[in-house]
C-alpha atoms as a PDB file:
ATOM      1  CA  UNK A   1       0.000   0.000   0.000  1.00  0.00           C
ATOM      2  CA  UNK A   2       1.546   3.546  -0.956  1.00  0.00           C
ATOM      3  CA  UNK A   3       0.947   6.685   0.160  1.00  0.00           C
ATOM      4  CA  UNK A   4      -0.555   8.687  -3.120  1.00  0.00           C
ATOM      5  CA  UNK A   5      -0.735  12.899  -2.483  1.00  0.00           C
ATOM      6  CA  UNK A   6      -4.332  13.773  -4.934  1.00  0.00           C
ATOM      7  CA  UNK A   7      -4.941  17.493  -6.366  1.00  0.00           C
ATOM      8  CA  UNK A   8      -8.269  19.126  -4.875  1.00  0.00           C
ATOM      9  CA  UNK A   9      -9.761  21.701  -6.239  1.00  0.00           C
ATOM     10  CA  UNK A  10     -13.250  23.367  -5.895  1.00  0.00           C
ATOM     11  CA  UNK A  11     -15.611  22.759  -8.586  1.00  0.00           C
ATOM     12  CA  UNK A  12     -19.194  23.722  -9.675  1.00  0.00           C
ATOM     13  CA  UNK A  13     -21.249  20.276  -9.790  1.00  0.00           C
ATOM     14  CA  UNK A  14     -24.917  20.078 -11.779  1.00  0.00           C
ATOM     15  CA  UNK A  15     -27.146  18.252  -9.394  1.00  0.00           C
ATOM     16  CA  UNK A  16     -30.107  15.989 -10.251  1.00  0.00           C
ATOM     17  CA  UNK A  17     -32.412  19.412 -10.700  1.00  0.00           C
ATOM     18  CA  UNK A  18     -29.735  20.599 -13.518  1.00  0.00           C
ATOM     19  CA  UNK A  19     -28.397  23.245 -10.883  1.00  0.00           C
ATOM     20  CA  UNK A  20     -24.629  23.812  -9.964  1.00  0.00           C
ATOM     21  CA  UNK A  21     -23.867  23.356  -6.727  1.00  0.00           C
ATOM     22  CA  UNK A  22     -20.385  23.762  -4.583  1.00  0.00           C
ATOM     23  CA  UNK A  23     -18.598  20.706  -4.767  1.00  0.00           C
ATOM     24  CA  UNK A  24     -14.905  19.191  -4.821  1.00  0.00           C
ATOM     25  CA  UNK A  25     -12.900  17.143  -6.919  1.00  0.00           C
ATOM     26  CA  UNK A  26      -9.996  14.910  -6.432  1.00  0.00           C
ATOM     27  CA  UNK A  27      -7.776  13.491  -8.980  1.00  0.00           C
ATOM     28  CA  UNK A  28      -5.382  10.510  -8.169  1.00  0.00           C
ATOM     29  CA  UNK A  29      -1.585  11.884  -8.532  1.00  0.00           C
ATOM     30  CA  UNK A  30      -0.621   8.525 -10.109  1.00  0.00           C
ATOM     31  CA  UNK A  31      -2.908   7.838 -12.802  1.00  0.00           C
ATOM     32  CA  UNK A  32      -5.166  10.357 -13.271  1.00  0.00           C
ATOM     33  CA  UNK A  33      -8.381   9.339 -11.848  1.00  0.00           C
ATOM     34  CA  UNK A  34     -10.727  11.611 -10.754  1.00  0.00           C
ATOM     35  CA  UNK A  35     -13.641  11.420  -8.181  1.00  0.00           C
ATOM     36  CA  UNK A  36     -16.619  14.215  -7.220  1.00  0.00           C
ATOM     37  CA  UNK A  37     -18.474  15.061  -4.397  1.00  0.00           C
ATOM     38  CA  UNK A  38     -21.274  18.001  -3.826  1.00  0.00           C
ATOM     39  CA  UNK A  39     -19.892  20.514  -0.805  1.00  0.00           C
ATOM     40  CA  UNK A  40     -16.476  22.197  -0.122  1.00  0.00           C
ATOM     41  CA  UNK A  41     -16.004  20.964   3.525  1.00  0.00           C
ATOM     42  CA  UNK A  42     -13.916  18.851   5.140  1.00  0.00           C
ATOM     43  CA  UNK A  43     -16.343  15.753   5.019  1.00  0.00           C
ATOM     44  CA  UNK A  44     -16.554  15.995   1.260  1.00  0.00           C
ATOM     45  CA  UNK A  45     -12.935  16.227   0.656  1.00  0.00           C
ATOM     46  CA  UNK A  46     -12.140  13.392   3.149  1.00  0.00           C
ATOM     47  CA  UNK A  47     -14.947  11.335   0.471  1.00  0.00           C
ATOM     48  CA  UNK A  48     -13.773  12.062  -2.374  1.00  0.00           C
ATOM     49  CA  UNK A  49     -10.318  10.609  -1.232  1.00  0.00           C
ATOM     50  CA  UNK A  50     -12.023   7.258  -0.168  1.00  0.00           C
ATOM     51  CA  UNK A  51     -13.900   7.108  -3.438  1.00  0.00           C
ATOM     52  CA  UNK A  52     -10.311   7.245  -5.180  1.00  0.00           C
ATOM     53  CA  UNK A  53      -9.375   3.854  -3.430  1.00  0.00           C
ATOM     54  CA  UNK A  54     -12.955   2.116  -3.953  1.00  0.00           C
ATOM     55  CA  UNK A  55     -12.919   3.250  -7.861  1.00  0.00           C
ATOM     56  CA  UNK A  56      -9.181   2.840  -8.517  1.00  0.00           C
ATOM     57  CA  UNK A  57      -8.892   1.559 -12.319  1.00  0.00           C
ATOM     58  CA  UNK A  58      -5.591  -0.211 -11.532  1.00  0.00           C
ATOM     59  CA  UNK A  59      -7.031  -2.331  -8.466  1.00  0.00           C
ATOM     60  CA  UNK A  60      -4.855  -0.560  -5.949  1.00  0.00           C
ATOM     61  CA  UNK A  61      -5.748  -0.028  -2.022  1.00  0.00           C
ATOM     62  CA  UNK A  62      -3.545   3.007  -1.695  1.00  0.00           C
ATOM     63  CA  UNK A  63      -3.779   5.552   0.710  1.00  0.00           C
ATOM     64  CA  UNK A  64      -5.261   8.663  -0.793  1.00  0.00           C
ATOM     65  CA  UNK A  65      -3.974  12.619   1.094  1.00  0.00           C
ATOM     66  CA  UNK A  66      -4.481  15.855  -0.067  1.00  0.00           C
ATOM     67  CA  UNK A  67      -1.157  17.572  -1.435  1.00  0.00           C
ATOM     68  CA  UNK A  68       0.604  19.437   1.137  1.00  0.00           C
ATOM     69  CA  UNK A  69      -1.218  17.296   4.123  1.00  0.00           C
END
């Protein structure tokens, strides 16, 4: 298991009612990958980061931090 640091950045997400909404996104600093979540908090980045090792395209359980954390 490595340690992989992940980009977030604050996005604009369209929600099921076609409105955009506050949200985060998270994209894996080895391959790319790139997971969403609707808010800006600390509870949404913290999720995106877990969705990073469920979806991981390469089958890896890494252990997903924020740059600079």
């Amino acid at each position: 298991m490595a340690k992989i640091e992940c980009e977030i950045e604050e996005i604009e997400i369209e929600n099921d009612h076609e409105i955009d909404v506050p949200g985060v996104r998270a994209t894996c600093g080895e391959c790319g990958h790139e997971t969403e979540s609707y808010g800006t908090g600390d509870a949404s980045r913290k999720r995106c980061l877990v969705l990073l090792r469920e979806e991981c395209p390469e089958d890896g359980k890494n252990f997903y931090v924020e740059v600079g954390e």
